[in-house]
C-alpha atoms as a PDB file:
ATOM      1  CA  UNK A   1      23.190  34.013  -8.131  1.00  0.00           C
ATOM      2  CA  UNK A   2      21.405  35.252 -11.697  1.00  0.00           C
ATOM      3  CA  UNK A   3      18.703  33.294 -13.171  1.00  0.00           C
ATOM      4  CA  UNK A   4      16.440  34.347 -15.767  1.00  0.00           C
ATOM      5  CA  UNK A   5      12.362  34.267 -15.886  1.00  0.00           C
ATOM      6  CA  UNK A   6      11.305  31.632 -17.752  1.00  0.00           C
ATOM      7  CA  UNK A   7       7.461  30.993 -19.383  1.00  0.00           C
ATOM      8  CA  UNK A   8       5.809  27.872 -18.239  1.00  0.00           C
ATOM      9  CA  UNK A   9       2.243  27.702 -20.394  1.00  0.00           C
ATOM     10  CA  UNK A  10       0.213  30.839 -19.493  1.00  0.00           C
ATOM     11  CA  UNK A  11       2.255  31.593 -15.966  1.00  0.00           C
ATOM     12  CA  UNK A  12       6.296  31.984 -15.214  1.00  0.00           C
ATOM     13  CA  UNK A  13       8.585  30.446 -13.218  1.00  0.00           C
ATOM     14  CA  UNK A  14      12.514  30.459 -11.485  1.00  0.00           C
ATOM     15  CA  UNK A  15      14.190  27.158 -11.184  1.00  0.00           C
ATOM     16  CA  UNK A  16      15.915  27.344  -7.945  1.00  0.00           C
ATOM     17  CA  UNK A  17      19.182  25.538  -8.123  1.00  0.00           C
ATOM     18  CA  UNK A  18      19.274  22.431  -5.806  1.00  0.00           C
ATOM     19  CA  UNK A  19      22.033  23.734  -3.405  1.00  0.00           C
ATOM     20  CA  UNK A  20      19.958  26.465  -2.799  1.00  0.00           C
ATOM     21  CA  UNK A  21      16.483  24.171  -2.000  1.00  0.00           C
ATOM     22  CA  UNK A  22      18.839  22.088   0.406  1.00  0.00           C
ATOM     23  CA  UNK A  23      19.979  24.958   1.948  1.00  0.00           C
ATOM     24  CA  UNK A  24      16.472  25.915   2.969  1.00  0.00           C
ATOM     25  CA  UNK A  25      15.288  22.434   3.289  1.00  0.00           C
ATOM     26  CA  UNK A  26      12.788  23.244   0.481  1.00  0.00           C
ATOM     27  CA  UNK A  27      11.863  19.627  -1.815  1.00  0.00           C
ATOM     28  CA  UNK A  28       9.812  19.126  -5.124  1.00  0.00           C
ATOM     29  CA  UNK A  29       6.451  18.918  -4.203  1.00  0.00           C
ATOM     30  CA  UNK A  30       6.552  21.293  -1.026  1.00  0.00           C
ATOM     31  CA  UNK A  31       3.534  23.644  -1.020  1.00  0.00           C
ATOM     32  CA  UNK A  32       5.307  27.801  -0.716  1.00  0.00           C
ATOM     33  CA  UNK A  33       3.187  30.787   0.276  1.00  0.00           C
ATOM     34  CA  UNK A  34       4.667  33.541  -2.830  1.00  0.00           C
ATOM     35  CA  UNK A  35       4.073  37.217  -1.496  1.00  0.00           C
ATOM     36  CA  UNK A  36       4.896  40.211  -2.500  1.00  0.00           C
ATOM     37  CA  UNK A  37       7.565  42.968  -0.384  1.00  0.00           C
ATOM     38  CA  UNK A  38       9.088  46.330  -0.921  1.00  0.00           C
ATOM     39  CA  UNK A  39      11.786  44.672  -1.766  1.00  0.00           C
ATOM     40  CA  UNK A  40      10.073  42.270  -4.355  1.00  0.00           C
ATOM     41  CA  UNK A  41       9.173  38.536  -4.324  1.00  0.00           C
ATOM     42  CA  UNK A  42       8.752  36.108  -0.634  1.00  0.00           C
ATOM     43  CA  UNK A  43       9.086  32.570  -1.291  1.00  0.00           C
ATOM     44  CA  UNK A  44       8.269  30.648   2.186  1.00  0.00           C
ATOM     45  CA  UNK A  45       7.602  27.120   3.142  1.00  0.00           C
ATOM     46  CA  UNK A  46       3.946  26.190   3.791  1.00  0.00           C
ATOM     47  CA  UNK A  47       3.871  25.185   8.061  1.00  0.00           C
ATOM     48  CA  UNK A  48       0.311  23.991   8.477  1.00  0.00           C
ATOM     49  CA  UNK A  49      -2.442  23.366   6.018  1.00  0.00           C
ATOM     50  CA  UNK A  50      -5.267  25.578   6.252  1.00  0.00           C
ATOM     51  CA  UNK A  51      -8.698  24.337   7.995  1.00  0.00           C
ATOM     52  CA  UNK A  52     -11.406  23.798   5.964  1.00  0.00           C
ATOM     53  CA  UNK A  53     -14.486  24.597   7.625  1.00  0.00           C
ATOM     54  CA  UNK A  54     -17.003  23.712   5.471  1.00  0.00           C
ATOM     55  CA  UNK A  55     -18.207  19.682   5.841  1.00  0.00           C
ATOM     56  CA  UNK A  56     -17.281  19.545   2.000  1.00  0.00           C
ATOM     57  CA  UNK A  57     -13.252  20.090   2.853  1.00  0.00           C
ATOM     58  CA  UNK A  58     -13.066  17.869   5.720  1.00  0.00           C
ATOM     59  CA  UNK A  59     -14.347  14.974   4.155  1.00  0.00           C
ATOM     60  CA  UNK A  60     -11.730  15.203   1.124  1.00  0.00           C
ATOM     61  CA  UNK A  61      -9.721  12.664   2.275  1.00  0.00           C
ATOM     62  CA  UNK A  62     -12.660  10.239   3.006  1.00  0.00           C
ATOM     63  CA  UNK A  63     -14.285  10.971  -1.063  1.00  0.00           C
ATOM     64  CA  UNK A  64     -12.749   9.439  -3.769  1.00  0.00           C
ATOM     65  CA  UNK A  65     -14.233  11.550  -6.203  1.00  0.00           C
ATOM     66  CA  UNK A  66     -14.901  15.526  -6.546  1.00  0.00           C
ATOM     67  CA  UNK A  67     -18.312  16.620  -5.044  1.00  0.00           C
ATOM     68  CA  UNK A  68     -19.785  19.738  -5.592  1.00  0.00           C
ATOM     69  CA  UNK A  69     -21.738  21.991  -3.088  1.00  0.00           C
ATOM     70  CA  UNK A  70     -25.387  21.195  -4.443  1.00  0.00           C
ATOM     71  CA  UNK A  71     -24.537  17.424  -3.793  1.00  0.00           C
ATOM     72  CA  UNK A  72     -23.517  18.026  -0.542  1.00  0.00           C
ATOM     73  CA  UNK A  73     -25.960  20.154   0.193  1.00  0.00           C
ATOM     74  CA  UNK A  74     -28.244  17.460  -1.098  1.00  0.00           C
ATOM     75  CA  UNK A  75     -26.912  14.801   0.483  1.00  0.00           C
ATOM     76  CA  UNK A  76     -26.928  16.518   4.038  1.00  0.00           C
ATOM     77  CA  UNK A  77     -30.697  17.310   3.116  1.00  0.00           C
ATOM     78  CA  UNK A  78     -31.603  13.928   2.331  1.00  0.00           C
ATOM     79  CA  UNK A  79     -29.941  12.569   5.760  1.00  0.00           C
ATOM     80  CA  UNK A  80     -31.325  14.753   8.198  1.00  0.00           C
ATOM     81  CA  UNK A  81     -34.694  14.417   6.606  1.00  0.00           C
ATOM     82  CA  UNK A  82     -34.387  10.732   7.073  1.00  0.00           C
ATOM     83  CA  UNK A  83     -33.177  11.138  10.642  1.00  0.00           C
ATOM     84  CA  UNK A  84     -36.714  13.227  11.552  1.00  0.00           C
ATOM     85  CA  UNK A  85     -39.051  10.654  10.350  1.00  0.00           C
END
């Protein structure tokens, strides 16, 4: 199959044809590793997310809002401070 490169904003981007995305059980919204290989682009499905490590990353789906390190940082300051007195 030929398809062409098209620009999307500042980046580029295939469409993949829908027969194809069935045929690799791939569906809008699936996160894809892209790699590169001597033979040119990889295009796999995503099997497992990645673990976050830091406190910040597993509490994500707890924080309704974006918090940065410093307020973290502060916040787990401010609690283990309280917790020694």
């Amino acid at each position: 199959m030929i398809t062409t490169i098209a620009r999307w904003g500042n980046s580029q981007g295939v469409r993949i044809p829908s027969d194809i995305m069935k045929a690799v059980g791939y569906a809008p919204g699936d996160e894809v590793d892209i790699s590169t290989t001597e033979k040119g682009i990889l295009i796999q499905k995503r099997t497992k997310q990645p673990v976050e490590l830091k406190a910040g990353g597993m509490l994500k789906k707890y924080v309704k809002r974006h918090v940065d390190d410093r307020e973290m940082n502060d916040a787990w300051k401010s609690a283990v401070e309280e917790s020694w007195r």
